[in-house]
Protein backbone atom coordinates (compact mmCIF):
# COMPACT_ATOMS: atom_id res chain seq x y z
CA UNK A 1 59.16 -190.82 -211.96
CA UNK A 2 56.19 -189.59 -210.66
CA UNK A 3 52.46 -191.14 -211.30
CA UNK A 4 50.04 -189.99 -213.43
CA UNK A 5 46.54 -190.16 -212.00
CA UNK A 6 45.15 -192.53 -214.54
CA UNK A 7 43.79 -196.25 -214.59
CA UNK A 8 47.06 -198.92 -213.00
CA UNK A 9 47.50 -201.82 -214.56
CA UNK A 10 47.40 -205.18 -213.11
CA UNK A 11 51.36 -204.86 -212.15
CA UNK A 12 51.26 -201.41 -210.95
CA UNK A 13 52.87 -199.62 -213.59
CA UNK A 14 51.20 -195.84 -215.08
CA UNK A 15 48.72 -197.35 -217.58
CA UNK A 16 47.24 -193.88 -219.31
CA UNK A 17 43.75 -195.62 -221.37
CA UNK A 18 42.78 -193.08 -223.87
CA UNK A 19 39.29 -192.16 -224.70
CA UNK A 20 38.29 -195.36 -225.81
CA UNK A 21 39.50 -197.39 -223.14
CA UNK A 22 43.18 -198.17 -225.28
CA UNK A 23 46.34 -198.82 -223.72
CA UNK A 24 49.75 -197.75 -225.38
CA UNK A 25 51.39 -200.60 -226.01
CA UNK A 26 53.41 -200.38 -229.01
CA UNK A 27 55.41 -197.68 -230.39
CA UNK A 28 56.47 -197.18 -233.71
CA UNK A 29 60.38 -195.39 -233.99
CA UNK A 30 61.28 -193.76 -237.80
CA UNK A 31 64.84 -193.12 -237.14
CA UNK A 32 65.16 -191.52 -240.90
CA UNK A 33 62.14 -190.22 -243.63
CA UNK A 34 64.85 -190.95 -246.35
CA UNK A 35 64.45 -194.69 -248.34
CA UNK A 36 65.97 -196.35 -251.08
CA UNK A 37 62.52 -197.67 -252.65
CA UNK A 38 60.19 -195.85 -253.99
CA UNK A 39 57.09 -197.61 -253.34
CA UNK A 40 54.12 -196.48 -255.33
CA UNK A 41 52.12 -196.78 -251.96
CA UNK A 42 54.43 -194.93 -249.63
CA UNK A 43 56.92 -192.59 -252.13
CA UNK A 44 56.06 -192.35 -255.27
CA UNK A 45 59.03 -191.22 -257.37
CA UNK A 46 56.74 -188.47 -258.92
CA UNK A 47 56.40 -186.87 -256.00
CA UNK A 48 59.73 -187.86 -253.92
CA UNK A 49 62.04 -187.52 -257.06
CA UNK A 50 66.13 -186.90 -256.45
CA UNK A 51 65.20 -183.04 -255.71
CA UNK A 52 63.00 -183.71 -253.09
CA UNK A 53 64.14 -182.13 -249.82
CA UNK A 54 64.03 -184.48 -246.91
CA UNK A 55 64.88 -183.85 -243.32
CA UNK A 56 68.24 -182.31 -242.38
CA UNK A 57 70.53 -184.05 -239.74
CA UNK A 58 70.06 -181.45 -237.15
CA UNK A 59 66.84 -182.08 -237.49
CA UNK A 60 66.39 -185.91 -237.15
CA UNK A 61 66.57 -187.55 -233.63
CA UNK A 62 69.55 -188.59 -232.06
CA UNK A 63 69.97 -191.80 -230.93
CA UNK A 64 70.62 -190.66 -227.39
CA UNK A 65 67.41 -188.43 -228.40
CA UNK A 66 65.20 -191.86 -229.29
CA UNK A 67 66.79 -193.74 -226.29
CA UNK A 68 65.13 -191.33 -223.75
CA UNK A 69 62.27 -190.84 -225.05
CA UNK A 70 61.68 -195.07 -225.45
CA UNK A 71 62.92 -195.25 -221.72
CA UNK A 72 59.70 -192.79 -220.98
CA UNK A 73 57.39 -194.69 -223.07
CA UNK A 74 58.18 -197.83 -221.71
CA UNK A 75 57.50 -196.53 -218.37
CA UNK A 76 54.17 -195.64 -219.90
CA UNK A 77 53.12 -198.92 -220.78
CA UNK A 78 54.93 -199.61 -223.81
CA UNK A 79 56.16 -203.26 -224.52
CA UNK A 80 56.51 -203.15 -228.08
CA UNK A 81 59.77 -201.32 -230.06
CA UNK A 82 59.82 -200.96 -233.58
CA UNK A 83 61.90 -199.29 -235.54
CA UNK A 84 61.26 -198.10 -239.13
CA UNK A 85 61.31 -195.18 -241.44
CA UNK A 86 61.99 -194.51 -244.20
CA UNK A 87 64.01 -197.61 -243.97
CA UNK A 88 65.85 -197.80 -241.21
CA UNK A 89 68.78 -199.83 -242.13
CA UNK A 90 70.18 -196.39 -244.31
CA UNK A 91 70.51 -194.68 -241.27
CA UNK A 92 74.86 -194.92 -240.25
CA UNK A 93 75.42 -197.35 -237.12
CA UNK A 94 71.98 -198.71 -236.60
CA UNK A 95 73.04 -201.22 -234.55
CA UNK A 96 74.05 -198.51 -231.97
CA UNK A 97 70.84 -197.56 -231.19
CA UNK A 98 69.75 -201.28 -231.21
CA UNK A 99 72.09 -201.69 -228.16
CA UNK A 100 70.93 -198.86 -226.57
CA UNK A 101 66.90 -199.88 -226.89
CA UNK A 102 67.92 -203.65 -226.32
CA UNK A 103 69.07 -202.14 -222.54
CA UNK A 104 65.78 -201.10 -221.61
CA UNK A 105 64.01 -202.90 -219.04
CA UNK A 106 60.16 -202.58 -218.50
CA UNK A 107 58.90 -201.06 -214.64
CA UNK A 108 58.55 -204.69 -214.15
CA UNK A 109 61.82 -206.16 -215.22
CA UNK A 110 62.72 -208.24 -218.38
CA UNK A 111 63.28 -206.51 -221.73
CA UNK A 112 61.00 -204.78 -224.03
CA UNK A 113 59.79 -206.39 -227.42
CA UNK A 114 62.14 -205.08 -229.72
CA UNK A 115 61.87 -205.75 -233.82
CA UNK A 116 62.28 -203.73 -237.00
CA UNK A 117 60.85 -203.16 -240.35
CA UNK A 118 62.81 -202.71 -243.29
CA UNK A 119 62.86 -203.49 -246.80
CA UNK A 120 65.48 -206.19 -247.03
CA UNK A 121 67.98 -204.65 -249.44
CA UNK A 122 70.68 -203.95 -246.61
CA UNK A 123 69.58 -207.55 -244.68
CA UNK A 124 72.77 -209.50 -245.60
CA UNK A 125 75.35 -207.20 -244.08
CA UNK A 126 73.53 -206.24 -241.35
CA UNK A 127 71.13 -208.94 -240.01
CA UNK A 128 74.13 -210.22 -237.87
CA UNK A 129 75.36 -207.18 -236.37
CA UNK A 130 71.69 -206.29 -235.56
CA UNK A 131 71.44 -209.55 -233.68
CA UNK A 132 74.54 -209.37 -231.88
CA UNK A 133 73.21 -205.56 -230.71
CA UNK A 134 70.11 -206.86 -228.98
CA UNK A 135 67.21 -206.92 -232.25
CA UNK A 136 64.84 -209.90 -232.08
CA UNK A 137 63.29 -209.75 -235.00
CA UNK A 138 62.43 -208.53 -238.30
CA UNK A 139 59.63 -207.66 -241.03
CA UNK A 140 60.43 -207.65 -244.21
CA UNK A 141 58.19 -205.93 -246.98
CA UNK A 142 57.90 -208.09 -249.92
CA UNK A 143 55.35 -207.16 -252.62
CA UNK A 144 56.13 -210.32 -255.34
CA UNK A 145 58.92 -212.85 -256.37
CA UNK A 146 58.38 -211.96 -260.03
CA UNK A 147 60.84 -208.85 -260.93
CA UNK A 148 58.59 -206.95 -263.28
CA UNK A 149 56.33 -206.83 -260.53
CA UNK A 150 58.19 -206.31 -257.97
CA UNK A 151 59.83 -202.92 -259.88
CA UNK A 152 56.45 -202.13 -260.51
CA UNK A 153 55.79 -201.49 -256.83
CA UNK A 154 58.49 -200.58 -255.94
CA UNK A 155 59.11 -198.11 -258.12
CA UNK A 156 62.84 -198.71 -258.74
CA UNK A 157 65.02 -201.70 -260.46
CA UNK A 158 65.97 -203.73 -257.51
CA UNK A 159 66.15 -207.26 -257.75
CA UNK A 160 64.24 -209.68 -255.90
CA UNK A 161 67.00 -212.35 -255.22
CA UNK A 162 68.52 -209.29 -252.99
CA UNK A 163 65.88 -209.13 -250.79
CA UNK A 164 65.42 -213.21 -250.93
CA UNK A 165 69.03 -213.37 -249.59
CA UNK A 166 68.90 -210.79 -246.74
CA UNK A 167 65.53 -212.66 -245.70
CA UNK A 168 67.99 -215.45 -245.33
CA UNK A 169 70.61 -213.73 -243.59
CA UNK A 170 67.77 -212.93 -240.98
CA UNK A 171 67.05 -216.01 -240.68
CA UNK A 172 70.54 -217.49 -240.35
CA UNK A 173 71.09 -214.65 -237.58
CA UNK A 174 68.11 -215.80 -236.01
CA UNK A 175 66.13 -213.33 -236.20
CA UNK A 176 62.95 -215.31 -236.58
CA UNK A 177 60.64 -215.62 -236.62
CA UNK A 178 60.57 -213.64 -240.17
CA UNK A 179 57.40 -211.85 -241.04
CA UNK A 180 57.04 -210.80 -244.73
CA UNK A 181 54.63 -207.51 -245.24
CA UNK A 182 52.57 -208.26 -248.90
CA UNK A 183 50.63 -204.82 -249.75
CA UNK A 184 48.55 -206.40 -252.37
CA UNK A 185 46.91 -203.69 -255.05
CA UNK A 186 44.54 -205.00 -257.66
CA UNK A 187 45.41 -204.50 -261.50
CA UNK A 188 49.60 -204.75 -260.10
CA UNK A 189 50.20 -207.52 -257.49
CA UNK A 190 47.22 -209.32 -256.71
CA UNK A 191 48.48 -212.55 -259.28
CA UNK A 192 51.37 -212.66 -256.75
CA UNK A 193 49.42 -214.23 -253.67
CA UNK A 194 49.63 -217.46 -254.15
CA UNK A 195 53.04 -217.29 -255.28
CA UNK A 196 54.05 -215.58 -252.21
CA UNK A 197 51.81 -217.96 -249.86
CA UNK A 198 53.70 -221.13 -251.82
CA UNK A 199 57.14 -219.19 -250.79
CA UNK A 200 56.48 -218.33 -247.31
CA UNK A 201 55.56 -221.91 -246.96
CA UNK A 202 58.30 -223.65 -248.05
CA UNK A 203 60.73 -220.96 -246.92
CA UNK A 204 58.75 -221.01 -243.24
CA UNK A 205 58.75 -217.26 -242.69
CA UNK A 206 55.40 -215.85 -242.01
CA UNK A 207 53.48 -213.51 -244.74
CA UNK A 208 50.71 -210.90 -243.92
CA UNK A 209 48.87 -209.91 -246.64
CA UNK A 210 48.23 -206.00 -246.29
CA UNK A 211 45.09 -204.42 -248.02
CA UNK A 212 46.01 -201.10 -250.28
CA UNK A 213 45.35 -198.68 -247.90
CA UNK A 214 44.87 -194.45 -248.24
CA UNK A 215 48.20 -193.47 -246.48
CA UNK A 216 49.17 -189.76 -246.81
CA UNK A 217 48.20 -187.78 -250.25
CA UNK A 218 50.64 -188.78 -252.46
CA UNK A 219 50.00 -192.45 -253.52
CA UNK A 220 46.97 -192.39 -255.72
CA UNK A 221 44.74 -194.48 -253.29
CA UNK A 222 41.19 -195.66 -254.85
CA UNK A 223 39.21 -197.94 -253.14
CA UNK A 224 38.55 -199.93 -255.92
CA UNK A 225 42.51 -200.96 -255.74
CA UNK A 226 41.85 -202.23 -253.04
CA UNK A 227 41.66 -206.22 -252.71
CA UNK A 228 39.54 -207.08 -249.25
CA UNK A 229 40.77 -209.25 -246.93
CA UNK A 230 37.93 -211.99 -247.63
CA UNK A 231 38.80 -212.15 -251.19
CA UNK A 232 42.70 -212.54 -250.08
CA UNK A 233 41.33 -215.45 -247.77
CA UNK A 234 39.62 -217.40 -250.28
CA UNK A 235 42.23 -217.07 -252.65
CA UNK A 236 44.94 -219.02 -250.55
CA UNK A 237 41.59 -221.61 -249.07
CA UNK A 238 40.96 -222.80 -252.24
CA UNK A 239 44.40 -223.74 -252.20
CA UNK A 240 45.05 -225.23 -248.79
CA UNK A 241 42.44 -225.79 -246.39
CA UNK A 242 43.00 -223.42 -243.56
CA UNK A 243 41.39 -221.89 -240.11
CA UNK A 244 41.39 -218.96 -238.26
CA UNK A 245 43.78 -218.76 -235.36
CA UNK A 246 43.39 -216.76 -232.04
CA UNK A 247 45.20 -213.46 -231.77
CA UNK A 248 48.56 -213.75 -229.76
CA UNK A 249 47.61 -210.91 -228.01
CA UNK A 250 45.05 -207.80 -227.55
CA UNK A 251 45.86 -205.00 -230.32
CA UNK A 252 47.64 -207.68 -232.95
CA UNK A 253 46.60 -205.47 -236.14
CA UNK A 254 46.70 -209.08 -238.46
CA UNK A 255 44.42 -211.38 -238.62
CA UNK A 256 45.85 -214.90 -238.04
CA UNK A 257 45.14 -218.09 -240.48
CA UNK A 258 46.55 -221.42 -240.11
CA UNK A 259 47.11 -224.27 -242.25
CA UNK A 260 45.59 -227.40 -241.32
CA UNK A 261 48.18 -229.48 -243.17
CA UNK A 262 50.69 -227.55 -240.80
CA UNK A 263 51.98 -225.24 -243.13
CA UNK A 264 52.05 -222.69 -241.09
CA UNK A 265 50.20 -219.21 -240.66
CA UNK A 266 49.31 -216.49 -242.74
CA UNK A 267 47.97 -213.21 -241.57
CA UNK A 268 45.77 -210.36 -243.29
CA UNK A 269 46.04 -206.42 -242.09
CA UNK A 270 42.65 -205.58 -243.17
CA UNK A 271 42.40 -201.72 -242.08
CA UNK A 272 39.92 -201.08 -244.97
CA UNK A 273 37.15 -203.76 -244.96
CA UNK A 274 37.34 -204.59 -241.27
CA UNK A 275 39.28 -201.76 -238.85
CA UNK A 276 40.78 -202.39 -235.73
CA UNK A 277 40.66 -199.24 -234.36
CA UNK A 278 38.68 -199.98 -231.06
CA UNK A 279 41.81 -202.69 -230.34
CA UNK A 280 44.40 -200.11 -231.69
CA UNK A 281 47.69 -199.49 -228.97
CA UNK A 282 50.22 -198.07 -231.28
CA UNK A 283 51.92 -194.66 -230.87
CA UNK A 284 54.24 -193.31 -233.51
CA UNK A 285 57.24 -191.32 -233.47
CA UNK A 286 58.35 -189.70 -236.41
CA UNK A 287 62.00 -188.68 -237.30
CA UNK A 288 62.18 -185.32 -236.28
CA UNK A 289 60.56 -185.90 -233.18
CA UNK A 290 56.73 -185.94 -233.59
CA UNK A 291 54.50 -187.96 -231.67
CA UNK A 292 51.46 -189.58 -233.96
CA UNK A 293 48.63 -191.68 -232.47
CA UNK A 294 46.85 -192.69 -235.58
CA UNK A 295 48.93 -194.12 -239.12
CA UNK A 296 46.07 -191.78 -240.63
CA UNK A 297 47.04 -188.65 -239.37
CA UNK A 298 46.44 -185.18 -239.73
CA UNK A 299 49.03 -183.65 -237.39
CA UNK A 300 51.48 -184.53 -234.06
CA UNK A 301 52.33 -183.35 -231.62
CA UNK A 302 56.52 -182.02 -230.98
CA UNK A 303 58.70 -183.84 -228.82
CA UNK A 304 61.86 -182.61 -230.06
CA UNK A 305 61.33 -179.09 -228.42
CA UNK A 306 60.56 -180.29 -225.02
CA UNK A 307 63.26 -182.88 -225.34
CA UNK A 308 65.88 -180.25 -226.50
CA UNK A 309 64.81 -177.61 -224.57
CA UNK A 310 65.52 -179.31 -220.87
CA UNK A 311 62.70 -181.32 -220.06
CA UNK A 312 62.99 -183.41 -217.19
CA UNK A 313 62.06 -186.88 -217.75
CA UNK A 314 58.63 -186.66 -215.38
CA UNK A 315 57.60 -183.60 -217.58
CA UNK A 316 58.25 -185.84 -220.94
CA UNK A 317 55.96 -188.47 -219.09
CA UNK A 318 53.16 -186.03 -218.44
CA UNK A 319 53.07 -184.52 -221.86
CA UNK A 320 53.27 -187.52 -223.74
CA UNK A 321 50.34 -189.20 -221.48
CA UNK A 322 49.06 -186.07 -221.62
CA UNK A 323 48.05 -186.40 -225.59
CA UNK A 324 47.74 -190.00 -225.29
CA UNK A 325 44.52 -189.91 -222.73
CA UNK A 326 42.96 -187.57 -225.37
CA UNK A 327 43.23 -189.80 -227.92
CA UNK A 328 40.21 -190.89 -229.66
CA UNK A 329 41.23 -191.50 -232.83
CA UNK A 330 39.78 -193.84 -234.90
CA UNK A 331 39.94 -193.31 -238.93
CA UNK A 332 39.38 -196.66 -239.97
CA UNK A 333 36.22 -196.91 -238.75
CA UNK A 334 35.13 -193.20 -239.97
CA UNK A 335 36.46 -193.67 -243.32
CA UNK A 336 34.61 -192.66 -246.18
CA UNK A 337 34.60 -190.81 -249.25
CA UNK A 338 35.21 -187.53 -247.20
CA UNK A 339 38.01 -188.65 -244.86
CA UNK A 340 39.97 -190.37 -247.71
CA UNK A 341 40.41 -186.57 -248.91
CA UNK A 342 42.03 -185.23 -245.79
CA UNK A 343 44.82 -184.26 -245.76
CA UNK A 344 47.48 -186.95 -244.15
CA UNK A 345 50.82 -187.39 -243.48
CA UNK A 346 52.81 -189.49 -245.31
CA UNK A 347 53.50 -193.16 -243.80
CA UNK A 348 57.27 -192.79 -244.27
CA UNK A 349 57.46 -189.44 -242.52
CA UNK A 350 55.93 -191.23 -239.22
CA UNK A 351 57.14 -194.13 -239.21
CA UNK A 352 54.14 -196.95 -240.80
């Protein structure tokens, strides 16, 4: 494949920075916009009722499609796979692709980091088969323990013990360790935290509180819904003493608490009260194809075309580090009340 004339990294591999000085490291795969929740932060069921029209199969990616274009990624700079949606586990023969991305090896050698989002309510048939296929591990999004609560972000009657028992498949197929995704939103959830952080201790999976965050146009988003990551920290210390822990690595969008009577860690994704932009590595990839480099959005950029229409793999490369070394995106940091008005697309049509 031929080099781009950018910055190398420290083991010689194409290392396009963008115009902040960001590496791609992680991308983001939606193999399907379709879901089986309807999360009042993500799909409302006003909006995304049973007439809504979502992608055609012609139009979705392959998974030869998402294989290729992972392989040029990765050649990019990429380290980090994850797949999502939607929710990925409603797309037929997952696992397939799982295989396929499992094969990839980085410019210089070993696998690439390969996990998956989902919302647990397909976990117990398929946590094992996703193992077996090459998947390391798994988030699961997980917004209460109570019921009520739970329907009442989720938008639909689905039962928490579900979810509860394909968290444990996951972790009986050993795909640990677990990370459990907590959007909290005040006047719904926010009585569930210490719940949760009594769960996630006992049960040893790790939870990440997520604050509400203004995701597409569809989901209502007001700021004052929002419950900041300080408040979320001093809700679980005057519990159980805690500290903050050291990133595991440059670009990790939580920030890491442990407990000092070792019970564990807790994260917070705090994209409102304190962005991360400036550390952000994540590219998206939607399922029909498009490439996003911010979760905020206004527009991507096609793949698909190029993909379909005979690219060779070197022209893929250049295009896609192409857009990446104009990137300056930064939303998080901009946001106020005029940017919360844009127009956006909607997280489950890129991917999260």
């Amino acid at each position: 494949m031929a080099r781009m004339d950018t910055p190398m990294s420290l083991d010689d591999r194409p290392d396009p920075l963008d115009r902040l000085g960001r590496a791609m490291r992680d991308l983001r795969i939606s193999v399907t916009d379709r879901c089986n929740f309807r999360c009042t932060y993500c799909m409302p069921k006003e909006v995304f009722g049973r007439d809504y029209a979502f992608l055609p199969r012609d139009q979705v990616l392959t998974f030869e499609e998402i294989a290729r274009l992972a392989r040029v990624f990765v050649s990019l700079g990429v380290e980090k796979l994850r797949i999502t949606g939607g929710e990925p586990l409603v797309r037929r023969d997952l696992p397939d692709l799982i295989e396929m991305l499992a094969a990839i090896e980085r410019p210089g050698g070993g696998p690439v980091d390969l996990t998956l989002t989902t919302n647990g309510s397909a976990l117990r048939a398929l946590a094992r088969p996703l193992m077996s296929a090459g998947l390391q591990r798994v988030t699961v999004s997980l917004d209460a323990l109570d019921d009520d609560i739970f329907g009442a972000m989720n938008g639909i009657e689905f039962p928490v013990a579900r979810v509860l028992d394909g968290i444990d498949a996951a972790i009986e197929a050993g795909l640990a360790p677990v990370k459990i995704n907590m959007v909290v939103r005040r006047g719904v959830n926010e009585s569930s935290v210490l719940p949760m952080a009594t769960w996630a201790r006992e049960t040893g999976v790790i939870l990440r509180f997520i604050e509400y965050m203004d995701v597409g146009h569809s989901n209502g988003w007001r700021l004052d819904e929002v419950v900041p990551a300080e408040e979320l920290i001093a809700m679980v210390a005057a519990t159980w003493p805690i500290e903050p822990a050291e990133p595991a690595y440059r670009g990790e969008v939580a920030g890491r608490w442990r407990y000092l009577d070792d019970g564990g860690e807790f994260g917070v994704i705090s994209s409102v009260t304190q962005p991360f932009c400036r550390d952000c590595t994540r590219a998206r990839i939607s399922a029909e194809g498009r490439l996003y480099t911010c979760l905020f959005a206004v527009d991507g950029s096609d793949l698909r075309a190029p993909l379909r229409g005979g690219a060779t793999d070197d022209e893929l490369s250049a295009l896609i580090g192409g857009i990446w070394l104009r990137r300056g995106d930064r939303y998080s940091e901009l946001r106020s009340a005029a940017t919360s008005s844009l127009p956006k697309i909607e997280m489950f049509a890129m991917g999260g």
